[in-house]
N, C-alpha and C. Protein backbone atom coordinates (compact mmCIF):
# COMPACT_ATOMS: atom_id res chain seq x y z
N UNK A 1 0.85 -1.18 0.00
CA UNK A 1 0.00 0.00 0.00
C UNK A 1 0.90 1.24 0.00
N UNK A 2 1.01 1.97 -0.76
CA UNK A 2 1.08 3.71 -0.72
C UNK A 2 1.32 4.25 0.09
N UNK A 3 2.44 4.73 0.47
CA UNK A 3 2.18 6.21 1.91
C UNK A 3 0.78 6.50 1.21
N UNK A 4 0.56 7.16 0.47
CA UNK A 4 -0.46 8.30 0.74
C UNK A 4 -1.95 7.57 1.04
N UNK A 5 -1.73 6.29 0.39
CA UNK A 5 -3.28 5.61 0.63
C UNK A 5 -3.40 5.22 2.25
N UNK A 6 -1.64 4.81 2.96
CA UNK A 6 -1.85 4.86 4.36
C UNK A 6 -2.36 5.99 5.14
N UNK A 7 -1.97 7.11 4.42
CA UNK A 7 -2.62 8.68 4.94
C UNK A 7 -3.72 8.51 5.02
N UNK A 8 -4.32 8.34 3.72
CA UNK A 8 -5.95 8.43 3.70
C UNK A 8 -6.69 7.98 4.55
N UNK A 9 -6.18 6.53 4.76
CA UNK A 9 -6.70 5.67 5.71
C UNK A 9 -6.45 6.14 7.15
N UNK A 10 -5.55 6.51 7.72
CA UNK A 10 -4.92 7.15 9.25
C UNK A 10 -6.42 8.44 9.00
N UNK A 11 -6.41 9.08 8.15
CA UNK A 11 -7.36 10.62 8.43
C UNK A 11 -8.38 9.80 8.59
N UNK A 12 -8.99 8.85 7.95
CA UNK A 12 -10.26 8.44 8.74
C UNK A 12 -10.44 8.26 10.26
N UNK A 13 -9.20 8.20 11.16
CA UNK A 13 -9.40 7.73 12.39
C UNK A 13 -9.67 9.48 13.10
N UNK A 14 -9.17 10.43 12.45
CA UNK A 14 -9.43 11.79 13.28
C UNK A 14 -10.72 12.81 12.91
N UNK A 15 -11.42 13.47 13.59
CA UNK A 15 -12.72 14.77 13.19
C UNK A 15 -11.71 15.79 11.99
N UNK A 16 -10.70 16.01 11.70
CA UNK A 16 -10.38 17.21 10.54
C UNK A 16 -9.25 16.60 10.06
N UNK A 17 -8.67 16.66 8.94
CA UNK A 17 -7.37 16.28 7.90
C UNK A 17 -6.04 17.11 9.23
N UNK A 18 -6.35 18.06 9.81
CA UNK A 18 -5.13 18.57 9.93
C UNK A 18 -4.77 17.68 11.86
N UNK A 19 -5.78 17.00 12.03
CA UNK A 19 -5.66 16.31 13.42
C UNK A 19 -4.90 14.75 13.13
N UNK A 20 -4.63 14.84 11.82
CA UNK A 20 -3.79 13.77 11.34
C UNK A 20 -2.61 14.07 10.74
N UNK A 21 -2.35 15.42 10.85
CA UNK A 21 -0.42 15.56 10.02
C UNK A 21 0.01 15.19 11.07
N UNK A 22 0.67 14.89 12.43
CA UNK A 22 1.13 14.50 13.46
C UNK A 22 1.58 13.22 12.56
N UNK A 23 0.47 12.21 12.95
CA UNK A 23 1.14 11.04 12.31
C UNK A 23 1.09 10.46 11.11
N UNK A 24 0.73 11.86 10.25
CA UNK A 24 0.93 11.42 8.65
C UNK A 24 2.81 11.57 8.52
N UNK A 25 2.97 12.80 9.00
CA UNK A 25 4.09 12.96 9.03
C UNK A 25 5.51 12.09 9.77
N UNK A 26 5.06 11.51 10.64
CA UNK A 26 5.87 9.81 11.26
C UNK A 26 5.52 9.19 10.31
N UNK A 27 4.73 8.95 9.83
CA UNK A 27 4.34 7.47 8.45
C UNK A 27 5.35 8.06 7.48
N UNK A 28 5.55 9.32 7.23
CA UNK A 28 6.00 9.32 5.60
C UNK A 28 7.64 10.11 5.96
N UNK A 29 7.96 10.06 7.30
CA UNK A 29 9.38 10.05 7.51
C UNK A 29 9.85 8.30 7.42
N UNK A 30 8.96 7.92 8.24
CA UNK A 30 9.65 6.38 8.36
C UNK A 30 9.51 5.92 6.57
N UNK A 31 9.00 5.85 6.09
CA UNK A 31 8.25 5.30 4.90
C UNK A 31 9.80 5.89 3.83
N UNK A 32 10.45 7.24 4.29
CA UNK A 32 11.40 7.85 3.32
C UNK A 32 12.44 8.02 4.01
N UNK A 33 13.30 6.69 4.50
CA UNK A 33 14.45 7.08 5.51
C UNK A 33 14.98 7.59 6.78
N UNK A 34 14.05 8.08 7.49
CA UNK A 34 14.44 8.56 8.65
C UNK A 34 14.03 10.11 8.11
N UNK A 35 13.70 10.79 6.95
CA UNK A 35 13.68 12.20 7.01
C UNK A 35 12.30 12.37 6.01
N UNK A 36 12.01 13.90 5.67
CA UNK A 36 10.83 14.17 4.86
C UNK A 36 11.60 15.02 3.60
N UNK A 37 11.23 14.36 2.62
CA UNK A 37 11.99 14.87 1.21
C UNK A 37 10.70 16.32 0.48
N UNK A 38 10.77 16.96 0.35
CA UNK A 38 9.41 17.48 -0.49
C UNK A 38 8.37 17.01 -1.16
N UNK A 39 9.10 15.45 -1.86
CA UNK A 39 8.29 14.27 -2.08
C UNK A 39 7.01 14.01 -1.28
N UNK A 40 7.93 13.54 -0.16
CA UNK A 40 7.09 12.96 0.69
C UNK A 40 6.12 13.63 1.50
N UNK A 41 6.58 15.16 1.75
CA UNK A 41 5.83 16.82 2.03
C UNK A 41 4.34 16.59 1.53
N UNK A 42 4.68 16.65 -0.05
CA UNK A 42 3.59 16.65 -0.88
C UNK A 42 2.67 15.74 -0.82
N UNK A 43 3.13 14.33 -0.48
CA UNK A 43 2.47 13.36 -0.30
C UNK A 43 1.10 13.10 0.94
N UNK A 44 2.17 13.80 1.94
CA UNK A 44 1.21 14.07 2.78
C UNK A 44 -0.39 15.39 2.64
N UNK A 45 0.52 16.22 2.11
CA UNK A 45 0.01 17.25 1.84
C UNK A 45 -1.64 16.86 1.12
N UNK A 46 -1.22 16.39 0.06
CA UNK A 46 -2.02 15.64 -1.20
C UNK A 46 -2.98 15.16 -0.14
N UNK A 47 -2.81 13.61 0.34
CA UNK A 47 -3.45 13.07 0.96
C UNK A 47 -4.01 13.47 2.23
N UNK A 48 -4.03 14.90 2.89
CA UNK A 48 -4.83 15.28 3.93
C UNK A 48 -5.65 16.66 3.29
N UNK A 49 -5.48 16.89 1.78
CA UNK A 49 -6.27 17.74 1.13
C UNK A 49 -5.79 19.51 2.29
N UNK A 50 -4.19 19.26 2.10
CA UNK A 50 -3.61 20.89 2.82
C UNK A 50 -2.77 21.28 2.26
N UNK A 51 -1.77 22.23 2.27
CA UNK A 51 -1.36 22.40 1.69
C UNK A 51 0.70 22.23 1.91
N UNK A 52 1.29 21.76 0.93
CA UNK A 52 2.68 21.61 1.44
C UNK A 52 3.16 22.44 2.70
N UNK A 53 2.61 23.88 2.25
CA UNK A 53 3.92 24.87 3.25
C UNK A 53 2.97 24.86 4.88
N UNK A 54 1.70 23.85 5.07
CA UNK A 54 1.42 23.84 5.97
C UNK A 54 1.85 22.67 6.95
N UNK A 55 2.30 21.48 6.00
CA UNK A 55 2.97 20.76 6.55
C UNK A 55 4.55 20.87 6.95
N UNK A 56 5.03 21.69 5.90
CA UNK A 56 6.10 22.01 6.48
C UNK A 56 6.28 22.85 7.66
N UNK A 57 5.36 23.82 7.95
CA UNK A 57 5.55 24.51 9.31
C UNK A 57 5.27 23.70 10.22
N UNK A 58 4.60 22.33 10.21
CA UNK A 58 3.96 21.49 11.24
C UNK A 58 6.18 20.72 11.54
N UNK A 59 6.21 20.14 10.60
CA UNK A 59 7.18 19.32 10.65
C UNK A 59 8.40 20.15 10.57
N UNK A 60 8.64 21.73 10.87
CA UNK A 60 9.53 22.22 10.93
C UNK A 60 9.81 22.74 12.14
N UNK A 61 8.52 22.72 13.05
CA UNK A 61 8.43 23.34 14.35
C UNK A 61 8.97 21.57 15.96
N UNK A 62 8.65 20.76 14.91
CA UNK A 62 9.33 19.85 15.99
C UNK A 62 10.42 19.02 15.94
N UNK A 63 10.88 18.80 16.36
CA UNK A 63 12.32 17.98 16.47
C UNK A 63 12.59 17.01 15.91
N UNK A 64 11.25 16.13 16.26
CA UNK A 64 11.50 14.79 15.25
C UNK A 64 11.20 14.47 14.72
N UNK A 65 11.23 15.70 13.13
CA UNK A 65 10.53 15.56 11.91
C UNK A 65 11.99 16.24 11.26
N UNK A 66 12.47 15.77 10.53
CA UNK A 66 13.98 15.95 10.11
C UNK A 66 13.48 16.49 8.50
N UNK A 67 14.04 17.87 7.93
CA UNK A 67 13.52 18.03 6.22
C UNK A 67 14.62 18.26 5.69
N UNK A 68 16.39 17.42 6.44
CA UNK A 68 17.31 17.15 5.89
C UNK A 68 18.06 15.58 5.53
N UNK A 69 18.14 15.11 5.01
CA UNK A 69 18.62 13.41 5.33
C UNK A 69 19.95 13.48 6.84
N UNK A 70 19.49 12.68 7.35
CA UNK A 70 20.26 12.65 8.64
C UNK A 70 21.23 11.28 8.37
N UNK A 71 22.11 11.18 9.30
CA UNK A 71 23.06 10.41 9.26
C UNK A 71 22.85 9.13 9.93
N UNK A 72 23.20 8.06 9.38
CA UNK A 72 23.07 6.33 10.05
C UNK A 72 23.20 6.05 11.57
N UNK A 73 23.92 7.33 12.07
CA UNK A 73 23.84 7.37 13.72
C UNK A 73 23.13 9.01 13.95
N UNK A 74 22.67 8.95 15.16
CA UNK A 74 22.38 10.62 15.42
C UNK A 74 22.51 10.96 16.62
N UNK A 75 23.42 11.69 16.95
CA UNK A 75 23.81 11.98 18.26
C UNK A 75 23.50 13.29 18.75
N UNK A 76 22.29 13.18 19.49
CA UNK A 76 21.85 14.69 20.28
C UNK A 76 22.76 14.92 21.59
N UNK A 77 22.84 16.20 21.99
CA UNK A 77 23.29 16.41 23.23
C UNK A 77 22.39 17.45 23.95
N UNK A 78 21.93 16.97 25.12
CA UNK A 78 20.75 17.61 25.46
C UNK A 78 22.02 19.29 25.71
N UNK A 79 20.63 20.28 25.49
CA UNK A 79 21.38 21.80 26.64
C UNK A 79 20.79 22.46 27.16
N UNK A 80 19.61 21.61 28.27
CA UNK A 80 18.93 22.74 28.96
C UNK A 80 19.52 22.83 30.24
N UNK A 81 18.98 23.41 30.59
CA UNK A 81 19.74 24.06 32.05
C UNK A 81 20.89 22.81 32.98
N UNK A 82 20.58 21.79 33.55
CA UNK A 82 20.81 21.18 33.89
C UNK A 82 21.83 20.32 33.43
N UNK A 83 21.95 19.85 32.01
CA UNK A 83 22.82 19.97 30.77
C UNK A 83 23.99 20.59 31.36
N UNK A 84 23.50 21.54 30.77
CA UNK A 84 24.33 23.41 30.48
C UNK A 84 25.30 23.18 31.87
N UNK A 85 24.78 23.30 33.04
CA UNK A 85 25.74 23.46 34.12
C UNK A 85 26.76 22.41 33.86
N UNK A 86 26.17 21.01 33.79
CA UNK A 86 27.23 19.80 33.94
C UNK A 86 28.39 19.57 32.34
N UNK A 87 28.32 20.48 31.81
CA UNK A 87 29.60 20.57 30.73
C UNK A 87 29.13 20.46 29.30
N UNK A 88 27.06 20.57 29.02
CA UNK A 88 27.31 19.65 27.77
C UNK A 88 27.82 20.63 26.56
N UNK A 89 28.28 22.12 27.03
CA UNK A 89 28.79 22.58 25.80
C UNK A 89 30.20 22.24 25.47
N UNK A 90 30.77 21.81 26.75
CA UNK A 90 32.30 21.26 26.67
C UNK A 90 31.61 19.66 26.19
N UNK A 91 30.71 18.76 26.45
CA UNK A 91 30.65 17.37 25.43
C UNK A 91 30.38 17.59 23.83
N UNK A 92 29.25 18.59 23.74
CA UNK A 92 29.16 19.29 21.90
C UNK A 92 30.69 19.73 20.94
N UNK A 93 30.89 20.73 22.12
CA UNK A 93 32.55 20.87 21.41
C UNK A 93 33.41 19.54 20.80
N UNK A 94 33.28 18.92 22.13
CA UNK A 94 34.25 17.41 22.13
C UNK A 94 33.24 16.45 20.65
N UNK A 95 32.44 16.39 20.73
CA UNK A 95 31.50 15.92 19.26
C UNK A 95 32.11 16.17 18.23
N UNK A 96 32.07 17.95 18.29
CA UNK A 96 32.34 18.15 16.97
C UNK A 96 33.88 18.21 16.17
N UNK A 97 34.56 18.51 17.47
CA UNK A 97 36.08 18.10 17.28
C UNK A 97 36.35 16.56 16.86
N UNK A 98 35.89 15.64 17.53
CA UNK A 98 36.15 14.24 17.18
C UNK A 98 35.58 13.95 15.87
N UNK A 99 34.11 14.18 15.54
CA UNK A 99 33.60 14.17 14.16
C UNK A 99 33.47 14.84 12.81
N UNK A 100 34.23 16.21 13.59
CA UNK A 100 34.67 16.78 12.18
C UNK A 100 33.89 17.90 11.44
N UNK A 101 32.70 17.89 12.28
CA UNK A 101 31.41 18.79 11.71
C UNK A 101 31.01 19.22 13.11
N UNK A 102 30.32 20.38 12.29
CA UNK A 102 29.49 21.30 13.07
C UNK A 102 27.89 20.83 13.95
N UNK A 103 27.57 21.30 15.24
CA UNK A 103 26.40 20.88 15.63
C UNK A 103 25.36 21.12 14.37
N UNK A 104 24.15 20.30 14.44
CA UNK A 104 23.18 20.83 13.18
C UNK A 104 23.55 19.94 11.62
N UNK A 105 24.36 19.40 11.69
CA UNK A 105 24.97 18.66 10.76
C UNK A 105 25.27 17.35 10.47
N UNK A 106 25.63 16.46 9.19
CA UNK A 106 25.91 15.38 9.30
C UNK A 106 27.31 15.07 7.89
N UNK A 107 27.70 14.54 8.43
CA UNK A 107 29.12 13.97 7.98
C UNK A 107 29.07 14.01 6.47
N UNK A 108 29.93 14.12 5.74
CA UNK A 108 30.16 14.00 4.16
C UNK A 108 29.21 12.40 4.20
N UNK A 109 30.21 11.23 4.81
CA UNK A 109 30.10 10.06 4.42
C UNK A 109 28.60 9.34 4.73
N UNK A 110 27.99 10.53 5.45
CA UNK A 110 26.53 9.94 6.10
C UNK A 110 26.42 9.10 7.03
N UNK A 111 27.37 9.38 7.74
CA UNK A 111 27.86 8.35 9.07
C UNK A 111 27.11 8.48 10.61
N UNK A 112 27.47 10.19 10.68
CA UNK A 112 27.02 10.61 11.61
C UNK A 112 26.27 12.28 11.74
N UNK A 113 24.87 12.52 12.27
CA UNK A 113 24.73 13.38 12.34
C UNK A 113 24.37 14.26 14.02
N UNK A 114 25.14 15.52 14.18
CA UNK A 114 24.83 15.38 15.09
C UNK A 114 24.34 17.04 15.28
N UNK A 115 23.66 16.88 16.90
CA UNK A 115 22.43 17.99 16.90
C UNK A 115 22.50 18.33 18.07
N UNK A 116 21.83 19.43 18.94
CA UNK A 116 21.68 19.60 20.12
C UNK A 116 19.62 19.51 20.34
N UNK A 117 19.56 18.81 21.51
CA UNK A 117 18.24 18.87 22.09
C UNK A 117 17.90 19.06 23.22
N UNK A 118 16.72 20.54 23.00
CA UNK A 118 16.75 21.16 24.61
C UNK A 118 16.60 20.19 25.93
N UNK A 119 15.81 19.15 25.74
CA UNK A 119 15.68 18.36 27.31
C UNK A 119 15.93 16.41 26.79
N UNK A 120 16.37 16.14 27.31
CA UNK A 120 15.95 14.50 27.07
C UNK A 120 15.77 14.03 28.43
N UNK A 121 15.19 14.94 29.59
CA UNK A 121 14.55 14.45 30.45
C UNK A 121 15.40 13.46 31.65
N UNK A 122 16.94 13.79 31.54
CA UNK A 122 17.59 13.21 32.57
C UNK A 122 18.13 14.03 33.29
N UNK A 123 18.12 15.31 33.73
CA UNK A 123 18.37 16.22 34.86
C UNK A 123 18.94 15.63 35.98
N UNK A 124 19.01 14.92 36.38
CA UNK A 124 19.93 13.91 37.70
C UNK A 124 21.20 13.42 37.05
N UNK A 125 20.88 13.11 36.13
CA UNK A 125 22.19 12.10 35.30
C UNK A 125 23.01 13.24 34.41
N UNK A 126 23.20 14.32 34.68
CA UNK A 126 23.57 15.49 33.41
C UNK A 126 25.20 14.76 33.31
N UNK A 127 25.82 15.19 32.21
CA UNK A 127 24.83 15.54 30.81
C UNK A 127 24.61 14.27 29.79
N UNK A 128 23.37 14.45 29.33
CA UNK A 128 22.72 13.21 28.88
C UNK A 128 23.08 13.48 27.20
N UNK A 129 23.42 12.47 26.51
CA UNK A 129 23.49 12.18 25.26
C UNK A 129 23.17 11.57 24.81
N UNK A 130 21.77 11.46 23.59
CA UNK A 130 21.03 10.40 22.75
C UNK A 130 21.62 10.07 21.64
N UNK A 131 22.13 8.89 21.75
CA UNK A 131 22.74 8.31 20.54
C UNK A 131 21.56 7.59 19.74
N UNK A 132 21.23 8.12 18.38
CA UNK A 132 20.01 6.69 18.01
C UNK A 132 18.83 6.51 19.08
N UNK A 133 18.37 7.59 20.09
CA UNK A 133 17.71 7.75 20.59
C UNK A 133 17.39 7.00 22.03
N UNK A 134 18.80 6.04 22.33
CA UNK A 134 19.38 5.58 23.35
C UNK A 134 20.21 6.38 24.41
N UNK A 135 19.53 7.13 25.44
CA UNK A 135 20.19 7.96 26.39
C UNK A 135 21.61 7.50 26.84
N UNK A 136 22.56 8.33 27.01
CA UNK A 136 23.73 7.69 27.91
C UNK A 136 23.94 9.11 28.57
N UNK A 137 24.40 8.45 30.23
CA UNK A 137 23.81 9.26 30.83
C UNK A 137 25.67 10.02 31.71
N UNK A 138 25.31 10.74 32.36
CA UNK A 138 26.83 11.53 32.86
C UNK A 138 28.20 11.73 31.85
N UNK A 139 27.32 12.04 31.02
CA UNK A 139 29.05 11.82 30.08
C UNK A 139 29.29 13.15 30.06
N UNK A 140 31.14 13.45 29.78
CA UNK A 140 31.88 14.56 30.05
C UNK A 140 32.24 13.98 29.27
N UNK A 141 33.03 15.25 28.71
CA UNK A 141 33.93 15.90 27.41
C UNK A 141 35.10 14.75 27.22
N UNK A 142 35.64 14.49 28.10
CA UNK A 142 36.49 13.17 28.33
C UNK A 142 36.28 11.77 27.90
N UNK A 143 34.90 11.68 27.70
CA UNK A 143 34.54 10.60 27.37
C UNK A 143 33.93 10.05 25.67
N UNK A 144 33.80 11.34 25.11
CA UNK A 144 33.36 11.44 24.00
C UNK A 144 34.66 10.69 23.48
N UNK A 145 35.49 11.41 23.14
CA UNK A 145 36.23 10.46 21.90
C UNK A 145 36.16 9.09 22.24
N UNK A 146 35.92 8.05 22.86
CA UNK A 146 35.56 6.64 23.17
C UNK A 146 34.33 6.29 22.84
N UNK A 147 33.70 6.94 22.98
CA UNK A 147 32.27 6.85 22.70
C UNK A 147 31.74 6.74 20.71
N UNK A 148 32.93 7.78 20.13
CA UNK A 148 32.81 8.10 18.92
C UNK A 148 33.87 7.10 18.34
N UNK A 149 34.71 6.17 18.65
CA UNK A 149 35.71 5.55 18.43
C UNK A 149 34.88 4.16 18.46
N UNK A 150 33.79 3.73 19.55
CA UNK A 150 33.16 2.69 19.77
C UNK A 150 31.80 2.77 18.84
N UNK A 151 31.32 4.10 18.05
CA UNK A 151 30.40 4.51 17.53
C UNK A 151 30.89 3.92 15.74
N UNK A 152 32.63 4.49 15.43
CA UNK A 152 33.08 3.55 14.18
C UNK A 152 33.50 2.21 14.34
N UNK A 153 33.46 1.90 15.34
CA UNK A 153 34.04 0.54 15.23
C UNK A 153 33.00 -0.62 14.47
């Protein structure tokens, strides 16, 4: 079956087309790699009878709707407050030094992309880093290059 005929079918379960971009937009990231191509924009778009640039403000305003191809690993580093105190701008630095690229970014080879995210909800354990969406928790700047060494291996 079709992303878009799966759309069709998902909008039957909600009262308006637009109480279904939420998870039209998970169907037609998973459905196109991990990200949303304009393709797949449209697709949705099409099939909830709205219009592209409304889905794109939907899927541009949250985090885990990606409208760049992301990399085979993805490594967030949380930086909210709690973060912030326990070093994670000294672990981001250490990221991007070991990997070569800038936060917001992903590798020439499509290896790795990596990002900052305001909370991942471990404030006790700072600073928390989602690899692939697997928390690891107290890591310092010290520990990154092992982490990114055990990440190519």
């Amino acid at each position: 079956m079709s992303v878009g005929a799966q759309i069709r079918r998902l909008r039957k379960q909600y009262p308006q087309s637009t109480s279904a971009v939420l998870p039209a937009l998970r169907l037609a990231q998973e459905q196109h790699g991990g990200w949303l191509p304009p393709d797949a924009i449209r697709e949705v778009a099409d099939a909830l009878d709205l219009t592209p640039a409304y889905c794109v403000s939907i899927a541009s305003f949250y985090d885990q709707f990606h409208l760049e191809p992301m990399g085979r690993t993805v490594i967030e580093v949380c930086t909210n407050v709690s973060c912030a105190l326990s070093g994670a701008q000294e672990v981001l630095n250490a990221f991007e030094r070991e990997l070569g690229i800038d936060a917001g970014s992903t590798s020439e080879d499509g290896a790795f992309t990596l990002g900052t995210i305001e909370c991942l909800g471990g404030c006790g354990w700072a600073s928390v880093v989602a690899i692939d969406n697997r928390h690891r928790l107290r890591v310092k700047a010290g520990d990154v290059a092992g982490i990114v060494e055990e990440l190519r291996a």
